[in-house]
Protein backbone atom coordinates (compact mmCIF):
# COMPACT_ATOMS: atom_id res chain seq x y z
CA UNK A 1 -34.71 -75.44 74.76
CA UNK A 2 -30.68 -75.01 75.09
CA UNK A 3 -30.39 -77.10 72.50
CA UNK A 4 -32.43 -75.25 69.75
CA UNK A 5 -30.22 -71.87 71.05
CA UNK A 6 -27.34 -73.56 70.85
CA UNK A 7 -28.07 -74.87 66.97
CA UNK A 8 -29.38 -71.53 66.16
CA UNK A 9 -26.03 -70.02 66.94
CA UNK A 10 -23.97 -72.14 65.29
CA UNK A 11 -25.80 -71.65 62.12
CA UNK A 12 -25.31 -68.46 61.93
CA UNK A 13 -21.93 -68.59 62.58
CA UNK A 14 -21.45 -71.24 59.84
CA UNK A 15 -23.77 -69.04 56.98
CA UNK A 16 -21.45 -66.04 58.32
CA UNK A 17 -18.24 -68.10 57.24
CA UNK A 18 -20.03 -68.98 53.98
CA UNK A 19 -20.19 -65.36 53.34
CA UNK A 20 -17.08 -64.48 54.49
CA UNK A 21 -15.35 -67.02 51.87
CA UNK A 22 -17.31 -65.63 49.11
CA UNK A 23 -15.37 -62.98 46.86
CA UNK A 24 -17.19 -59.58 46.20
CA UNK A 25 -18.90 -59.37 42.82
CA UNK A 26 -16.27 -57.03 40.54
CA UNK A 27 -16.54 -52.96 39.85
CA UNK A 28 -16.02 -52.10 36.76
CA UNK A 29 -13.14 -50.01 35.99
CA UNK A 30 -13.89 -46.58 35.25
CA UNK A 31 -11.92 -45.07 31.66
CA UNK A 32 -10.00 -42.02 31.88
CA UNK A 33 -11.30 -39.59 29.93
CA UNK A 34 -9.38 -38.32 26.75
CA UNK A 35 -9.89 -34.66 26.16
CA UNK A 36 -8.95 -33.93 22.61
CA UNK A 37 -6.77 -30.60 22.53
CA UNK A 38 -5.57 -27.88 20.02
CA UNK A 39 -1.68 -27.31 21.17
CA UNK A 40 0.96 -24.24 20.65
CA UNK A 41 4.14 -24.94 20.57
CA UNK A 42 5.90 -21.88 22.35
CA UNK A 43 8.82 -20.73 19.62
CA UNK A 44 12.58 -19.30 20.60
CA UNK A 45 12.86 -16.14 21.59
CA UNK A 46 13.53 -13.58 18.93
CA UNK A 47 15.36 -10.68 18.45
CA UNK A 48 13.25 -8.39 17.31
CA UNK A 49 9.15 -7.66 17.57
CA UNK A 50 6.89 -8.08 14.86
CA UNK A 51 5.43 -5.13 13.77
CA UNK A 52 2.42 -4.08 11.55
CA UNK A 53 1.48 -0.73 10.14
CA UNK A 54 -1.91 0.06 7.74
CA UNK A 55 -1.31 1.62 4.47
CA UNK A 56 -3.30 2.68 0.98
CA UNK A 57 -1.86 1.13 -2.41
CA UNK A 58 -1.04 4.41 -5.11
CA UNK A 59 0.36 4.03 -8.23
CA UNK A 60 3.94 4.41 -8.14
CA UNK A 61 3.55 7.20 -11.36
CA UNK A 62 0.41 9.06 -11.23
CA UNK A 63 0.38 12.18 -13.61
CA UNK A 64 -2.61 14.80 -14.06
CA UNK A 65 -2.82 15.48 -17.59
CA UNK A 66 -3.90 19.37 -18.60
CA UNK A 67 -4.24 21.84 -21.67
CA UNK A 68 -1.27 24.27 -22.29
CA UNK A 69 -3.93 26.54 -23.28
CA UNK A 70 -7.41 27.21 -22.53
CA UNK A 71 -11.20 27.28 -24.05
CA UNK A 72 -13.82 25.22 -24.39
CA UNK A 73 -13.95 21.39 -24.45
CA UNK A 74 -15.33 19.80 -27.14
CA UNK A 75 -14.68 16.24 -26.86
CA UNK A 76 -13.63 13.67 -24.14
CA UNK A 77 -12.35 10.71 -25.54
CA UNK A 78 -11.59 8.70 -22.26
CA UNK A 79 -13.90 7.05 -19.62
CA UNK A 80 -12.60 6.25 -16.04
CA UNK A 81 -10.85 3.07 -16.30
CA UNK A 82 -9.93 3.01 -19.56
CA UNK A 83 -6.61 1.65 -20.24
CA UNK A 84 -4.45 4.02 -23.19
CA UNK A 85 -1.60 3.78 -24.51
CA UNK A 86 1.08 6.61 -25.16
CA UNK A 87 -0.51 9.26 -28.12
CA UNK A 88 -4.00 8.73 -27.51
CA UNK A 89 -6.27 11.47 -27.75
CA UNK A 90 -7.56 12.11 -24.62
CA UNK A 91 -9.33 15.51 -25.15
CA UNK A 92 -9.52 18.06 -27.50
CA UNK A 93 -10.66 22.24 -26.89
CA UNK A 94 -12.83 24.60 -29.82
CA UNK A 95 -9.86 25.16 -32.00
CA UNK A 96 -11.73 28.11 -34.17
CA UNK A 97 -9.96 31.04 -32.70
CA UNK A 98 -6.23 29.55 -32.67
CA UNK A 99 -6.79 28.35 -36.24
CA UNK A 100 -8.17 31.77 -36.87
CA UNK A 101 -4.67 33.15 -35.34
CA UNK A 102 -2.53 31.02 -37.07
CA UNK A 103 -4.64 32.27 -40.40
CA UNK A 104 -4.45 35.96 -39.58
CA UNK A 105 -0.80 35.45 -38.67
CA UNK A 106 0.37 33.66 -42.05
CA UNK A 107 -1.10 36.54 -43.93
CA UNK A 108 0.80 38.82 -42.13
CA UNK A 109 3.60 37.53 -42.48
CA UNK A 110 2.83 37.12 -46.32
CA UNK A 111 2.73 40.91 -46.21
CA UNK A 112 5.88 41.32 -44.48
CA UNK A 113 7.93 39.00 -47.18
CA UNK A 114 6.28 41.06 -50.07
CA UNK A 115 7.34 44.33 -48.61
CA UNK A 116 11.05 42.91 -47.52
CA UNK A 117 11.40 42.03 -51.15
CA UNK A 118 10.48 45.63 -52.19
CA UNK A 119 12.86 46.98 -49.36
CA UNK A 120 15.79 44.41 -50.35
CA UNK A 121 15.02 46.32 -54.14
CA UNK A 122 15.16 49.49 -52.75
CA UNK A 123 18.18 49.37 -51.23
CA UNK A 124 19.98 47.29 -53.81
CA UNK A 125 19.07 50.55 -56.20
CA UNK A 126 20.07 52.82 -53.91
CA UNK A 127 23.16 51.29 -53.23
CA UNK A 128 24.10 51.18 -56.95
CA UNK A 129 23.26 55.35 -57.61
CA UNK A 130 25.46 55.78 -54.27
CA UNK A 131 28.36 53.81 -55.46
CA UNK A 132 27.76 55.85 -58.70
CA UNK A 133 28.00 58.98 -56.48
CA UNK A 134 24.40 59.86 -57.99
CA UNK A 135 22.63 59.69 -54.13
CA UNK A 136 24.08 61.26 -50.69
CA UNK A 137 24.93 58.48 -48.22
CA UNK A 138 21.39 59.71 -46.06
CA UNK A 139 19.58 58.76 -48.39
CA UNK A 140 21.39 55.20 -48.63
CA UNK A 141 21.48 54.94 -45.11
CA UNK A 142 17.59 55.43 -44.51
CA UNK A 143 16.88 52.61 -47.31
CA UNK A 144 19.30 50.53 -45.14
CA UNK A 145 17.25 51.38 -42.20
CA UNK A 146 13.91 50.32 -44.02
CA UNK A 147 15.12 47.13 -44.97
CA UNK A 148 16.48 46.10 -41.29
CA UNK A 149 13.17 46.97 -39.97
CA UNK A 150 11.05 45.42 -42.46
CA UNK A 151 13.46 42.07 -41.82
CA UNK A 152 13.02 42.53 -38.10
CA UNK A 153 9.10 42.57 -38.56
CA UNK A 154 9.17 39.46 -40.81
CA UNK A 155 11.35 37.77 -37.77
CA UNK A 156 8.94 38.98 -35.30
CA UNK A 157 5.62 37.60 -37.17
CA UNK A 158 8.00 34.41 -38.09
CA UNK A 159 7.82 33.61 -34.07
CA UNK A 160 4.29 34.60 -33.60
CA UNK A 161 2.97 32.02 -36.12
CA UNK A 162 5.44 29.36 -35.16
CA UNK A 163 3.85 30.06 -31.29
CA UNK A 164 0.47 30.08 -33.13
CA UNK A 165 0.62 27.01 -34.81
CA UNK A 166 1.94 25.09 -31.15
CA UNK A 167 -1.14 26.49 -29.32
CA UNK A 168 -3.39 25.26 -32.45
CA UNK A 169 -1.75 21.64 -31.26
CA UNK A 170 -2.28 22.07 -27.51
CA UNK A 171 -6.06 21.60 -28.47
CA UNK A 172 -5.63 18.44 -28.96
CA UNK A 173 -4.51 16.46 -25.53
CA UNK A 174 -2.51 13.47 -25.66
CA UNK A 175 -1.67 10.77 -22.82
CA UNK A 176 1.91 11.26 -22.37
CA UNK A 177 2.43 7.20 -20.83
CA UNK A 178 0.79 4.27 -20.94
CA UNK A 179 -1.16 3.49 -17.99
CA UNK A 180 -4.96 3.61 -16.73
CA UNK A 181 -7.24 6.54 -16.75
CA UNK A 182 -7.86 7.20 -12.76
CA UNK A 183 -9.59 10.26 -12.72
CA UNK A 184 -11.67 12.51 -15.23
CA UNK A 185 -12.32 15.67 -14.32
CA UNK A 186 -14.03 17.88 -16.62
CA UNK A 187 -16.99 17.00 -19.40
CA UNK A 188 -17.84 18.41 -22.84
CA UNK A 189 -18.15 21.68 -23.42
CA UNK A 190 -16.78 23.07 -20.10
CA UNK A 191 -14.24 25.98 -20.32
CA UNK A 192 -10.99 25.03 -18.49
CA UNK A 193 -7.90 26.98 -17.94
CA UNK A 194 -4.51 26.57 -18.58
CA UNK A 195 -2.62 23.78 -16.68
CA UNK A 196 -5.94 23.03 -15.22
CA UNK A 197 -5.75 19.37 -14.48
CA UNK A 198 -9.02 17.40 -16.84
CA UNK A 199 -7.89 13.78 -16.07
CA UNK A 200 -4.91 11.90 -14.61
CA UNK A 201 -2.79 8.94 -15.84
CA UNK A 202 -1.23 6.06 -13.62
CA UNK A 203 1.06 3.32 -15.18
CA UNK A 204 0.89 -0.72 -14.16
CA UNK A 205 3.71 -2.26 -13.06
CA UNK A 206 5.16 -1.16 -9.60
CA UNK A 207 2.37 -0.44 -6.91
CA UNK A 208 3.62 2.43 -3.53
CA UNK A 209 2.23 2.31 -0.32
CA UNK A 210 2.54 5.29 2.45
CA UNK A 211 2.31 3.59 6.06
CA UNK A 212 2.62 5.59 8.99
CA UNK A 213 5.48 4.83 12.11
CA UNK A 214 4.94 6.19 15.52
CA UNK A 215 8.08 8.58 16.59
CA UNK A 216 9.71 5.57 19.47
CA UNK A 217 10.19 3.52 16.02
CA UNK A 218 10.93 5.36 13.11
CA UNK A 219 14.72 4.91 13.88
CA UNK A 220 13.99 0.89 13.63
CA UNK A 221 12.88 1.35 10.01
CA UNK A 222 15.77 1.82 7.12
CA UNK A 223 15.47 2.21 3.83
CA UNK A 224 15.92 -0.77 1.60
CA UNK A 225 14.42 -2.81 4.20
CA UNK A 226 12.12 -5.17 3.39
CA UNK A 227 8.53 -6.31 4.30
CA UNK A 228 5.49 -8.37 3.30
CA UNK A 229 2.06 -6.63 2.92
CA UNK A 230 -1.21 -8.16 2.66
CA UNK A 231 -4.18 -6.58 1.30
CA UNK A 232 -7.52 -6.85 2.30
CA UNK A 233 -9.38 -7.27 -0.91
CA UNK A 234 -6.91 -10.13 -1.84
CA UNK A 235 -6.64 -11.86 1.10
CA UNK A 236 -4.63 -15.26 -0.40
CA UNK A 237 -1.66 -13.05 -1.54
CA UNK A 238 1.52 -12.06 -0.26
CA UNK A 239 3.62 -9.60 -1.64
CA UNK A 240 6.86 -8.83 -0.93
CA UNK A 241 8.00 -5.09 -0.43
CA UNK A 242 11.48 -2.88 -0.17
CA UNK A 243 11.37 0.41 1.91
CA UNK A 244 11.62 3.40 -1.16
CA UNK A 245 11.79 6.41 1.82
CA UNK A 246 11.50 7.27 5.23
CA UNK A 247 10.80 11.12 6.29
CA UNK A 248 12.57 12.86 8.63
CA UNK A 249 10.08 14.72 9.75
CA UNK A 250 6.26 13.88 10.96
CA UNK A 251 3.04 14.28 9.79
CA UNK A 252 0.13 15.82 10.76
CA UNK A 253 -0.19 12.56 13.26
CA UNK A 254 2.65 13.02 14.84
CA UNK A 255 3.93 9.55 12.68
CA UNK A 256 6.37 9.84 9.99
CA UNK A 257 5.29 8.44 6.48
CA UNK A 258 7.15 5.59 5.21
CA UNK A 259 7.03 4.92 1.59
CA UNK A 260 7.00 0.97 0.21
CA UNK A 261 7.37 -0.05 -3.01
CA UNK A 262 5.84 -3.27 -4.18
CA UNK A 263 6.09 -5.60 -6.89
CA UNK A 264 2.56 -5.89 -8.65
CA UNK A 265 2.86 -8.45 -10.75
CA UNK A 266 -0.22 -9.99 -12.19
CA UNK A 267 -1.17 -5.98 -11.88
CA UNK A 268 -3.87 -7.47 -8.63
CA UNK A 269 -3.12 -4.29 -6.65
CA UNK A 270 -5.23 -1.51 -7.24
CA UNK A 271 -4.64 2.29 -5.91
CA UNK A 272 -6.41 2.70 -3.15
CA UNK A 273 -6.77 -0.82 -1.86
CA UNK A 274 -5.82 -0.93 1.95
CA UNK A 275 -3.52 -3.60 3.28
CA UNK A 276 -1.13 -4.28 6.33
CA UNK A 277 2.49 -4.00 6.25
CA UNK A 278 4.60 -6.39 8.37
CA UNK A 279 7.96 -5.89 10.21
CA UNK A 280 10.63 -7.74 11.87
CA UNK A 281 12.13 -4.72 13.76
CA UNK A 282 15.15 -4.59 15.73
CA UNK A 283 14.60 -5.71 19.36
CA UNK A 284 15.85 -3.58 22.39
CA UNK A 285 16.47 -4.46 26.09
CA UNK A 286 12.75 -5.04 26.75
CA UNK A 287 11.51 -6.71 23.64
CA UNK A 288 12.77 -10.28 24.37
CA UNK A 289 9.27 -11.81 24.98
CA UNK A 290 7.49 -15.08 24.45
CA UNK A 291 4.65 -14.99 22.59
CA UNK A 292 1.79 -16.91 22.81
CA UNK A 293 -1.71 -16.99 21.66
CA UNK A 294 -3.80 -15.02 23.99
CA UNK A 295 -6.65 -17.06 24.43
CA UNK A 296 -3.62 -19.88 25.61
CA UNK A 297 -4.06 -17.81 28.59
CA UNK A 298 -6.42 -18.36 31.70
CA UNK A 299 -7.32 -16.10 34.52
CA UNK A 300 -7.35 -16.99 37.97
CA UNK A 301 -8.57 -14.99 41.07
CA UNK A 302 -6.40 -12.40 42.19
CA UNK A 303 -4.84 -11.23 38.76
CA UNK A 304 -3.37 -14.68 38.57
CA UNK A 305 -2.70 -16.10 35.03
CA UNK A 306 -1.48 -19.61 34.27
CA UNK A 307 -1.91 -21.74 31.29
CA UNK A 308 -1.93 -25.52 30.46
CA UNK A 309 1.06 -27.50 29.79
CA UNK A 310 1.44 -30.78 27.70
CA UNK A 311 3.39 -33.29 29.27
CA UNK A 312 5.20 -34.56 25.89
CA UNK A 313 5.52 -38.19 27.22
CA UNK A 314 2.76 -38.54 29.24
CA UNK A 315 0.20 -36.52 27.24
CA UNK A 316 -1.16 -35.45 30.49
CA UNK A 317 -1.79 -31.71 31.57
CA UNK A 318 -0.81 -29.71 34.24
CA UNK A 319 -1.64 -25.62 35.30
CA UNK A 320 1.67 -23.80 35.00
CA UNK A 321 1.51 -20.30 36.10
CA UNK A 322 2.75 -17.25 34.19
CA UNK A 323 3.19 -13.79 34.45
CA UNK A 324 1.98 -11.50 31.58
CA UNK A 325 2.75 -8.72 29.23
CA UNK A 326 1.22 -6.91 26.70
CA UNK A 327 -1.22 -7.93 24.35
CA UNK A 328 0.12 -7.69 20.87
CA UNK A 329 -1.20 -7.97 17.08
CA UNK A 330 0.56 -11.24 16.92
CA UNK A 331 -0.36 -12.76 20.45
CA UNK A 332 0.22 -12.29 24.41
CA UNK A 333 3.62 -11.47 25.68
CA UNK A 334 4.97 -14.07 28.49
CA UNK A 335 7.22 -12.40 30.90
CA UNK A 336 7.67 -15.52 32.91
CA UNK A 337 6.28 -18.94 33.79
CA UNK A 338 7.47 -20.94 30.53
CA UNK A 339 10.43 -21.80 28.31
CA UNK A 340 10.49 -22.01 24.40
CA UNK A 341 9.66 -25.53 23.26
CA UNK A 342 7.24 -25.85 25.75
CA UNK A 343 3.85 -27.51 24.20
CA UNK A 344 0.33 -25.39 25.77
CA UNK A 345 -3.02 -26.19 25.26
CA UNK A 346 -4.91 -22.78 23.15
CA UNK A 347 -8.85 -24.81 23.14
CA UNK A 348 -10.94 -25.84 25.40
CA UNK A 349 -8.86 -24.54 28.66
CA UNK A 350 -11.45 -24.11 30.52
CA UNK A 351 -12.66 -27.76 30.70
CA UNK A 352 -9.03 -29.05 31.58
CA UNK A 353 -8.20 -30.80 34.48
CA UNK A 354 -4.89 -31.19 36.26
CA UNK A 355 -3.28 -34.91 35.20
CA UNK A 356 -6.21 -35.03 32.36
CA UNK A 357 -5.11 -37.43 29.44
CA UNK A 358 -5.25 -35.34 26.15
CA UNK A 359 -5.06 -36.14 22.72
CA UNK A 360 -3.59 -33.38 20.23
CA UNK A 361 -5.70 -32.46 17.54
CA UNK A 362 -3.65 -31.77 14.21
């Protein structure tokens, strides 16, 4: 019976030796994973802030056209759009009563001329019987006086058709440039005034745009400065623009207008289209800022902020914290926490790890 205990130990020791010298079966090896990554490269700091400021395109020359006199329209010759050039007729009033004028007038002053030639007689005979010592120097002198007067009428009617025969032209209304009809303003057969404005003109070429500065940084803003503006409804061009004026005093929002002038070539820019005006202003004592993209940024618990850096030999990521600014139209501003040149991650932050592999994403 020892003997079977004895060979029952021993063969378990020997199958436990077996096992023993037996190496483990392998693990595979577990891949890092590669977390592909949109990057910002943080740029130098810059003196100055970028700045942008809404404005409406006009037409650098915009005239309203009118009647130097006034009555009844007859005709409109434009639509609104239209594109004229200098001399067109653009409108024309009922001429009847200034042509009636200018008739009534000429026969006056057909009247006048007959009677100064009688009164030029008159006083030629006169003379002669005076010289002759046949007439007393009254009666001279009052032929005298007859003529001057008659001449002095024939003057006066002389003006009054010459002003007749204008008004009988301001009937007719002319475009005064070459440019685009912008607005029309009256339609046949409505009686207008005087200087009453019917229509207005605006010429191609040169496009202005008002933008509005707040009061801190009107002083930043000088003219001749210049500025690219974007419009909305043409949102693959860039135009470049000079600063025409800057007011001294505000407007009714407590901004002050600044006045651009751009260079429409093509003629793209329409009045009225809205676009955004964009300045490199002067920096002061608290503008020197990084800025980064905003959603670079990640919020931690207790108004913490941090963001992930790109190791640039390692390609590896790690949580740098930062302190933050103000949000701006072109990003976040970056008080502290990271140095220009510095390479951050601006998608998929929220899935990074610390020492995660990335791969940047063009």
């Amino acid at each position: 019976m020892k003997f079977y205990k004895v060979s029952y130990v021993v063969a378990i020791i020997l199958i436990s030796f077996t096992i023993m010298g037996c190496d483990p079966p392998p693990v595979p090896e577990k891949k890092p994973v590669i977390r592909p990554v949109v990057t910002y490269k943080v740029p130098d700091f810059v003196e100055g802030r970028i700045r942008a400021f809404t404005g409406t395109a006009k037409a650098a020359l915009k005239t309203y056209l009118s009647f130097r006199v006034g009555g009844e329209i007859t005709q409109v010759n434009v639509n609104l759009g239209d594109y004229v050039k200098a001399g067109k007729e653009i409108a024309s009033l009922d001429a009847a009563d200034y042509k009636m004028r200018v008739q009534q007038q000429e026969a006056e002053l057909a009247r006048v001329e007959a009677a100064l030639i009688q009164a030029q007689a008159a006083f030629d005979r006169i003379k002669q019987l005076y010289q002759k010592r046949i007439v007393a120097k009254s009666e001279m002198d009052a032929t005298k006086a007859k003529y001057d007067s008659t001449m002095a009428q024939k003057d006066s009617v002389t003006e009054a058709l010459k002003l007749s025969r204008k008004q009988l032209t301001y009937t007719i209304l002319k475009a005064p440039i070459t440019g685009d009809i912008s607005d029309v303003l009256i339609e046949a057969h409505q009686v207008v005034q005087a200087g009453q404005a019917i229509a207005a003109i605006t010429t191609r070429g040169p496009i202005e745009m008002e933008i509005s500065v707040p009061a801190r940084l009107i002083g930043r803003i000088k003219k001749g400065a210049r500025t690219t503006v974007r419009f909305d409804a043409l949102p693959d061009n860039k135009y470049q623009a000079t600063v025409k004026e800057v007011s001294a005093v505000a407007g009714e929002t407590s901004t002050y207008p600044v006045t651009l002038i751009l260079n429409n070539k093509g003629n793209k820019i329409k009045p009225g289209m809205v676009g955004e005006a964009t300045f490199m202003l002067k920096a002061t004592s608290g503008d020197f800022r990084v800025i980064v993209p905003a959603e670079a940024v990640v919020g931690a618990p207790g108004k913490e902020y941090f963001v992930w850096v790109v190791g640039p030999e390692t390609l590896t990521v790690s949580k740098q914290a930062v302190t933050i600014g103000n949000l701006t139209s072109t990003g976040l501003q970056i008080k502290a926490g990271i140095e220009p040149g510095t390479l951050i991650v601006t998608r998929g932050v929220n899935r990074m790890e610390a020492g995660m592999p990335v791969r940047l994403l063009e």
